[in-house]
Protein backbone atom coordinates (compact mmCIF):
# COMPACT_ATOMS: atom_id res chain seq x y z
CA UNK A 1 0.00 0.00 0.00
CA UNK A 2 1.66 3.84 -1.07
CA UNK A 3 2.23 6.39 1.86
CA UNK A 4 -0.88 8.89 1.32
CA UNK A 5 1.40 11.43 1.99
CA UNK A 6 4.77 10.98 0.66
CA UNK A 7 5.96 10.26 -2.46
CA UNK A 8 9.68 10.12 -1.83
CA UNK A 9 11.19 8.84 1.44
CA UNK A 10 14.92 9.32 2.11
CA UNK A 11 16.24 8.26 5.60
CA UNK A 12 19.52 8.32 6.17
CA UNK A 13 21.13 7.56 3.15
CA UNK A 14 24.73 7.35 2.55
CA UNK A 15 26.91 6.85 -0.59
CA UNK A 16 30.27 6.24 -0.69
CA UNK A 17 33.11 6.37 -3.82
CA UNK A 18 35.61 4.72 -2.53
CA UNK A 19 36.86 6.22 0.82
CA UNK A 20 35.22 9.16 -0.10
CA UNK A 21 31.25 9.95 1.30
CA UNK A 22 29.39 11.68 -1.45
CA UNK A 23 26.35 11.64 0.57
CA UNK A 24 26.22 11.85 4.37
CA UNK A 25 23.35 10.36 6.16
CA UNK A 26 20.69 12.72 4.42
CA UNK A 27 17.13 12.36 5.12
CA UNK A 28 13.63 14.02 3.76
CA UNK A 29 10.41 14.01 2.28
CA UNK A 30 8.52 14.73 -0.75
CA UNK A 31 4.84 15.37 -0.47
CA UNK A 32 2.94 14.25 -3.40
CA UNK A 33 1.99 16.58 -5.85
CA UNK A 34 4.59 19.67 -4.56
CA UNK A 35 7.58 20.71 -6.76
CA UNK A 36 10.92 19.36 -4.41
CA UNK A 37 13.89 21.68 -4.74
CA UNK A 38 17.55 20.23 -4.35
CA UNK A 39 19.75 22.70 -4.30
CA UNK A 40 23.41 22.85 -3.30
CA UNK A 41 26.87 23.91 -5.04
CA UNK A 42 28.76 21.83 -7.35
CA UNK A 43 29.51 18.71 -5.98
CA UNK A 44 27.42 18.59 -3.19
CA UNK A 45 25.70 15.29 -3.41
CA UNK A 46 22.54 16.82 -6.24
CA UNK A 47 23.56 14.34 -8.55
CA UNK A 48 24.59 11.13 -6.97
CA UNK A 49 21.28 11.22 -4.69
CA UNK A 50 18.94 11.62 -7.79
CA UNK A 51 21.54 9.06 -9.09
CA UNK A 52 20.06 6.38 -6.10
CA UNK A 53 16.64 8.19 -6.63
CA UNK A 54 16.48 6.98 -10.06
CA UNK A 55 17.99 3.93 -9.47
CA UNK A 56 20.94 4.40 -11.34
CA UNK A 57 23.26 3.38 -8.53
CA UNK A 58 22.71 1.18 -4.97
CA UNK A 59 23.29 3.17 -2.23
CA UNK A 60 25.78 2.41 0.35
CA UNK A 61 22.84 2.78 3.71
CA UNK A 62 19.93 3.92 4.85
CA UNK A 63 16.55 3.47 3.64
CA UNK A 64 14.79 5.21 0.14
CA UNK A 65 11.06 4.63 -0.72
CA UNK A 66 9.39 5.62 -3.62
CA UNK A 67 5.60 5.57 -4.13
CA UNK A 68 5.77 3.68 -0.55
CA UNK A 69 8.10 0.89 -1.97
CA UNK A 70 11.08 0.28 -0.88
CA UNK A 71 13.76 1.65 -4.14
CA UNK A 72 16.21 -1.66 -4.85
CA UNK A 73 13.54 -4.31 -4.07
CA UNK A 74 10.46 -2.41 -6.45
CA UNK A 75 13.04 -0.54 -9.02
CA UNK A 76 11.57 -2.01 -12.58
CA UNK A 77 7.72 -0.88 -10.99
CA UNK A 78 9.33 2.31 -9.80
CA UNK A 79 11.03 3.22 -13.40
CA UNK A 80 7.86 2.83 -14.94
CA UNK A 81 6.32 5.49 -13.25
CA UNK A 82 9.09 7.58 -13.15
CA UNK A 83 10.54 10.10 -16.01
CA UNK A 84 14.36 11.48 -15.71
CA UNK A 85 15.90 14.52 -17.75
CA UNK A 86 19.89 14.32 -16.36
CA UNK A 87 22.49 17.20 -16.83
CA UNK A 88 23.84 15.55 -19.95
CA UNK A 89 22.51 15.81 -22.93
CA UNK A 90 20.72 12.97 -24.10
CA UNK A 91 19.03 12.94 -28.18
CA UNK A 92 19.75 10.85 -30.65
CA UNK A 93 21.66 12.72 -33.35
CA UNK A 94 20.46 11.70 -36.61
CA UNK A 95 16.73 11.42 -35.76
CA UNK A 96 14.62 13.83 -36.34
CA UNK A 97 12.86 15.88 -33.54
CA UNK A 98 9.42 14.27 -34.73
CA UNK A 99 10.57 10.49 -35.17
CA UNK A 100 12.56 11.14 -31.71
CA UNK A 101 8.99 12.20 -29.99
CA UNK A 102 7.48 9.45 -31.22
CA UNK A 103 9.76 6.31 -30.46
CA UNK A 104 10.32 7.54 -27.26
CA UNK A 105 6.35 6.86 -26.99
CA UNK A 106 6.77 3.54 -28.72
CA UNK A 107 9.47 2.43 -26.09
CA UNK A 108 7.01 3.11 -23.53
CA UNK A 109 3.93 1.51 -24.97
CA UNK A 110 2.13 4.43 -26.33
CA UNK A 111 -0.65 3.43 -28.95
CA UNK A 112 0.09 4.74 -32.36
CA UNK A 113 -3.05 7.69 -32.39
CA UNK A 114 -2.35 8.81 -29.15
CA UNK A 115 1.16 8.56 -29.53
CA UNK A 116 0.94 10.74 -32.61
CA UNK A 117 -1.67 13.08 -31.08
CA UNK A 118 0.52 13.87 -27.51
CA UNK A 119 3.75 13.99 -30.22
CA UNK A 120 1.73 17.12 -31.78
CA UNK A 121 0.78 18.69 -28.62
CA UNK A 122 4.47 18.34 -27.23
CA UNK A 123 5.38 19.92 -30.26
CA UNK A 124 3.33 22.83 -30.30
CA UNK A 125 3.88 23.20 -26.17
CA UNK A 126 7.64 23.26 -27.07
CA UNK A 127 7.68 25.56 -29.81
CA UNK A 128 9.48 22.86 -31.78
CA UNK A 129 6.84 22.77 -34.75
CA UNK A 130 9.03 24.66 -37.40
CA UNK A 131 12.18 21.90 -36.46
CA UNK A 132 10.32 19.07 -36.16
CA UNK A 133 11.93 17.72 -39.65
CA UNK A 134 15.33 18.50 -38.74
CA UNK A 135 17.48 16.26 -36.83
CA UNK A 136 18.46 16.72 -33.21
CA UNK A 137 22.31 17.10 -34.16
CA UNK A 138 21.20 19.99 -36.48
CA UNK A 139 19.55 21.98 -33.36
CA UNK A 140 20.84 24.54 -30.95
CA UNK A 141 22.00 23.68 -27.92
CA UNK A 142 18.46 25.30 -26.78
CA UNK A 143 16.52 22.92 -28.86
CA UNK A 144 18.13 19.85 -28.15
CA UNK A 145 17.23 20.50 -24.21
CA UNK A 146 13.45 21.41 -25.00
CA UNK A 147 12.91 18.04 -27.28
CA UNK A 148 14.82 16.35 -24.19
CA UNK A 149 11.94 17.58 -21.75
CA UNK A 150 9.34 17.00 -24.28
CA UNK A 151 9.77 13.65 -24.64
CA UNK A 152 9.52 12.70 -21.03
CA UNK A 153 6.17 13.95 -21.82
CA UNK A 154 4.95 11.27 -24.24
CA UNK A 155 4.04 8.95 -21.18
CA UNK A 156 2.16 9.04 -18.53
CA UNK A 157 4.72 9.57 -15.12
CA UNK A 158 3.68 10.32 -11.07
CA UNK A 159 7.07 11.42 -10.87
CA UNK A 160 9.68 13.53 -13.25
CA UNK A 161 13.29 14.27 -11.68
CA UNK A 162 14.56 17.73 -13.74
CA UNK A 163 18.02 17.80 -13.26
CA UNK A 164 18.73 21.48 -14.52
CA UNK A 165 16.47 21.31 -17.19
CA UNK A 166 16.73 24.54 -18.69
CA UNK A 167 20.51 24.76 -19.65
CA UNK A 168 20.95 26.56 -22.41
CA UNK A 169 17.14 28.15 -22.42
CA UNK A 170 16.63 31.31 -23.36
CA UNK A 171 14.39 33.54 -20.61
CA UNK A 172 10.70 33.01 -22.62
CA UNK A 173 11.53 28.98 -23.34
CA UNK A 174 12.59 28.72 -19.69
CA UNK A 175 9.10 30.22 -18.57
CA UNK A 176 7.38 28.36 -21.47
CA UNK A 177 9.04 25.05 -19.72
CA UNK A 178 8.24 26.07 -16.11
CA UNK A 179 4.65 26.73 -16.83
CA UNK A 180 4.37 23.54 -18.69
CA UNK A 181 5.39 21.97 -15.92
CA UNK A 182 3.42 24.12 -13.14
CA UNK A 183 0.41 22.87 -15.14
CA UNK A 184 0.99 19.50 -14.46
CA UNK A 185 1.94 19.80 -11.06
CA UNK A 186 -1.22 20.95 -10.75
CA UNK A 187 -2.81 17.69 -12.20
CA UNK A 188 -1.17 15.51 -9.45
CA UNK A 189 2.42 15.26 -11.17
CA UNK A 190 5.15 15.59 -8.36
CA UNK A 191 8.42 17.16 -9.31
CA UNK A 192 12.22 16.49 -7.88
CA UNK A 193 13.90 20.07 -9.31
CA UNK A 194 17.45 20.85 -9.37
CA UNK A 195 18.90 24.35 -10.63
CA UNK A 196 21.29 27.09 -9.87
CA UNK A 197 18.70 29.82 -10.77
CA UNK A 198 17.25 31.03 -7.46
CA UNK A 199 14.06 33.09 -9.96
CA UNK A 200 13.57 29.56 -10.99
CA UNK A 201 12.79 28.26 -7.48
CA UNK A 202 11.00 30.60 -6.21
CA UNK A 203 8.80 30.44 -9.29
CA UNK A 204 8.25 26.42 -9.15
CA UNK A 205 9.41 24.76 -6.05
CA UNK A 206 6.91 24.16 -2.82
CA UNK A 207 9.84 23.04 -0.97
CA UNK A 208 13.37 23.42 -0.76
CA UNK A 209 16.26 21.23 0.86
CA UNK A 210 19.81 22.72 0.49
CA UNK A 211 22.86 20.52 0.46
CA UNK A 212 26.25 21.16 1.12
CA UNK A 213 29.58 18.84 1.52
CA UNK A 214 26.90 15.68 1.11
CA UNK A 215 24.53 17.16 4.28
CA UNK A 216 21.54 18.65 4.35
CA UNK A 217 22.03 22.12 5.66
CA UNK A 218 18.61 23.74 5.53
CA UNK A 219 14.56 22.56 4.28
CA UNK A 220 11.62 24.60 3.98
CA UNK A 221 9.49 26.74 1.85
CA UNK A 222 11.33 29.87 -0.32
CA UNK A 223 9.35 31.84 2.35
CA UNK A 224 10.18 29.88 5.01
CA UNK A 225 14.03 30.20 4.37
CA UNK A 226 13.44 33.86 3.94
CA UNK A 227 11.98 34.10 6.84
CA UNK A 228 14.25 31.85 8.69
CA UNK A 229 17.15 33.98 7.70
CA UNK A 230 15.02 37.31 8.32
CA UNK A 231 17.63 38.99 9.82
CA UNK A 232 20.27 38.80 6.88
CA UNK A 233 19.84 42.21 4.94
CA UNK A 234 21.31 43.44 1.82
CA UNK A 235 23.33 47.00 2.19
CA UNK A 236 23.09 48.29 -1.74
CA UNK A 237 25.38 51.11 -2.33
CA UNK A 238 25.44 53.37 -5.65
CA UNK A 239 28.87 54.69 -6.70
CA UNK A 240 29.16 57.77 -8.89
CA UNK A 241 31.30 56.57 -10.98
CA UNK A 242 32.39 52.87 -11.97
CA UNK A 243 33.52 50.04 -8.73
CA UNK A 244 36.95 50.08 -9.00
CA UNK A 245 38.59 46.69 -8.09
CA UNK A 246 40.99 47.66 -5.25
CA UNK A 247 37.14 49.02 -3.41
CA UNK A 248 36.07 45.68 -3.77
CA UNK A 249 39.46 44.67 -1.99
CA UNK A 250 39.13 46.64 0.65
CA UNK A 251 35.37 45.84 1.40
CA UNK A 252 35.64 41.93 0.81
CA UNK A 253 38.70 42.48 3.80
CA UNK A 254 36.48 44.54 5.39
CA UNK A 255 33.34 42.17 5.86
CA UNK A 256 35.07 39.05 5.96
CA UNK A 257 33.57 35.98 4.74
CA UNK A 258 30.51 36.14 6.97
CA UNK A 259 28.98 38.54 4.11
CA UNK A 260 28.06 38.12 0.26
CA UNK A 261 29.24 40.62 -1.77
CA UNK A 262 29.01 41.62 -5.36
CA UNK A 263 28.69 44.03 -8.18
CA UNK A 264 24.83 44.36 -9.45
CA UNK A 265 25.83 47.29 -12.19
CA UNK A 266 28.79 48.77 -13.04
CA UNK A 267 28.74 51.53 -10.55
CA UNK A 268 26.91 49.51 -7.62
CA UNK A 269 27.87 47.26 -5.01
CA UNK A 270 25.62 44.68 -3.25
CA UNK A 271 27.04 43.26 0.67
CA UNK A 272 24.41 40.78 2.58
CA UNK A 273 24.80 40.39 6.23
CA UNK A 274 23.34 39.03 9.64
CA UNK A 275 24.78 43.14 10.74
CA UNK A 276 23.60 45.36 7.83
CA UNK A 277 23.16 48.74 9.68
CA UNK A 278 26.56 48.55 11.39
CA UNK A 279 28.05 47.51 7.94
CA UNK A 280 26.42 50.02 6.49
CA UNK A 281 27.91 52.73 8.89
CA UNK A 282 31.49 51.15 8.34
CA UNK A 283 31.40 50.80 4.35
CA UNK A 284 30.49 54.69 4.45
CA UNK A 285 33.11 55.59 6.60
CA UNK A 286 35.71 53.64 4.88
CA UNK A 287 34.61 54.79 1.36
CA UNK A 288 34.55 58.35 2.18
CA UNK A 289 38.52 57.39 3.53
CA UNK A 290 39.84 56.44 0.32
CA UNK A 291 37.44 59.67 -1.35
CA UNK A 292 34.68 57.42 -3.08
CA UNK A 293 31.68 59.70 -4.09
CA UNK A 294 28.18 57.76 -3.01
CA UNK A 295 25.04 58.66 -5.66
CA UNK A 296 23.02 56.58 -2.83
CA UNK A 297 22.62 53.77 -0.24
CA UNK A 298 19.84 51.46 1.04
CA UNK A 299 18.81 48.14 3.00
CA UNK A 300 16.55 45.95 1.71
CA UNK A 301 15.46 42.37 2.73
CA UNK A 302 17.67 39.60 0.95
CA UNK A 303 17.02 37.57 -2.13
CA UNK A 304 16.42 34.08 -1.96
CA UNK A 305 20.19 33.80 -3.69
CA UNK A 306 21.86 35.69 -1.01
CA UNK A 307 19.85 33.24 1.62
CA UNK A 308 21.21 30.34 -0.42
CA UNK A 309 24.83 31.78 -0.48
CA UNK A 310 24.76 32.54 3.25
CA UNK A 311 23.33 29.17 4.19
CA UNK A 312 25.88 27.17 2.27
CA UNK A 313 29.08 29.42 3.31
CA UNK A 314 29.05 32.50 3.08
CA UNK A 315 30.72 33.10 -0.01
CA UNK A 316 29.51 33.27 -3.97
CA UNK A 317 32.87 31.52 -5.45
CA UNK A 318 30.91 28.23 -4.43
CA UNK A 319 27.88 28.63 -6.20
């Protein structure tokens, strides 16, 4: 009998490579019908756990259940309910985006009219009607990716892991993709969503779980991590002229590596910290020092990013 309530069950799980732990005792839940985010920096653990997830790889402990059944004992039931778009590219080369749609239906038992039928609607949904006759190693970069997500598509799935999905999207096919999928969250569908593009999680995902050095360091809603982390606030300052490099010097030795900082425009600098109005004092006073003209400065409450950032370690050369 399935858990009512969740559709992925992780306690615990560890995976090693060797002598080295890729994933460190990590547990959590996916609710049914929610869009799962599972974020992290590079080599974090994202990959290998959807690796176990999918059943690509055994893990080394702990428990996983999918759809209330246990992941290595149920794994041929649970990869027929399942659909997977990795990192890599994946499209075979000298198909065209048409025949690709449509054996991809065949290798999953599609009948011909409806396979042909959702193949259409995929195509349309995708905007990938005026390449449907070329073949996937003749598309962009752009349109390789959207045939790979469309063909998930062509069968019915309770569960779709997106790992990145919209590499190589440009901004209106990325919100094309995430309303496609939004739409079918709706319908029941539940969604395991990796990215590095905060807009995109706030946009999609119900819940979040960050991951960090192969442990879980934070879960919750976007709002809930917000809120959590409430009391980081973002000091933006606007030069009048251009952020020289030896400022950004003196202000990265200045705040340490307990605050993000970064250049927004070419003339303004943004520093997140748990101590905003006392860094805001000292920037000023050591600006002014080296003769730095300010066209303005304000606090505002941080971005999901600069949550992210903060929670991991503090510093945007891991992201």
């Amino acid at each position: 009998m399935e858990n009512d309530k969740n559709c992925i069950t992780v306690s615990q799980l560890r995976i090693n490579y060797g002598t080295t732990r890729a994933v460190d005792g990590i547990s959590f839940d996916v609710k049914y019908g929610r869009v799962f985010g599972f974020l992290g920096p590079n080599g974090a653990g994202k990959t290998t756990t959807i690796n176990v997830l999918t059943t690509l790889i055994r893990p080394t402990s702990g428990n996983v259940q999918i759809f209330g059944k246990e992941i290595m004992k149920h794994a041929k039931e649970i990869k027929g309910r399942i659909g997977v778009v990795l990192q890599e590219p994946s499209f075979e080369g000298n198909v065209t985006v048409e025949k690709s749609l449509d054996l991809y239906g065949l290798m999953w038992g599609v009948p011909g009219e409806r396979r042909r039928d959702k193949a259409r609607e995929l195509l349309e949904q995708f905007d990938l009607v005026e390449v449907q006759s070329m073949k996937n190693d003749e598309l962009s970069i752009g349109q390789r990716r959207r045939v790979q997500v469309a063909r998930e598509f062509m069968h019915n799935m309770d569960l779709l892991f997106l790992d990145e999905p919209t590499v190589g999207l440009d901004p209106a096919a990325r919100r094309m993709l995430l309303d496609y999928i939004k739409r079918h969250v709706n319908g029941g569908l539940t969604v395991f969503f990796t990215t590095h593009i905060m807009d995109e999680v706030e946009y999609l995902c119900d819940d979040i779980a960050i991951i960090n050095k192969g442990k879980i360091i934070a879960t919750d809603t976007p709002a809930g991590l917000k809120q959590k982390y409430g009391s980081i606030k973002a000091v933006e300052i606007k030069l009048k002229d251009a952020v020289a490099e030896s400022i950004m010097d003196m202000l990265r030795q200045m705040t340490g590596d307990q605050s993000v900082i970064e250049v927004t425009a070419k003339d303004t600098i943004r520093i997140s910290s748990r101590d905003a109005q006392e860094l805001l004092v000292r920037t000023i006073e050591a600006l002014a020092r080296t003769g730095t003209q300010l066209e303005n400065v304000s606090i505002s409450p941080p971005t999901l990013e600069e949550v992210f950032l903060t929670v991991v370690n503090g510093t945007k050369s891991s992201f």
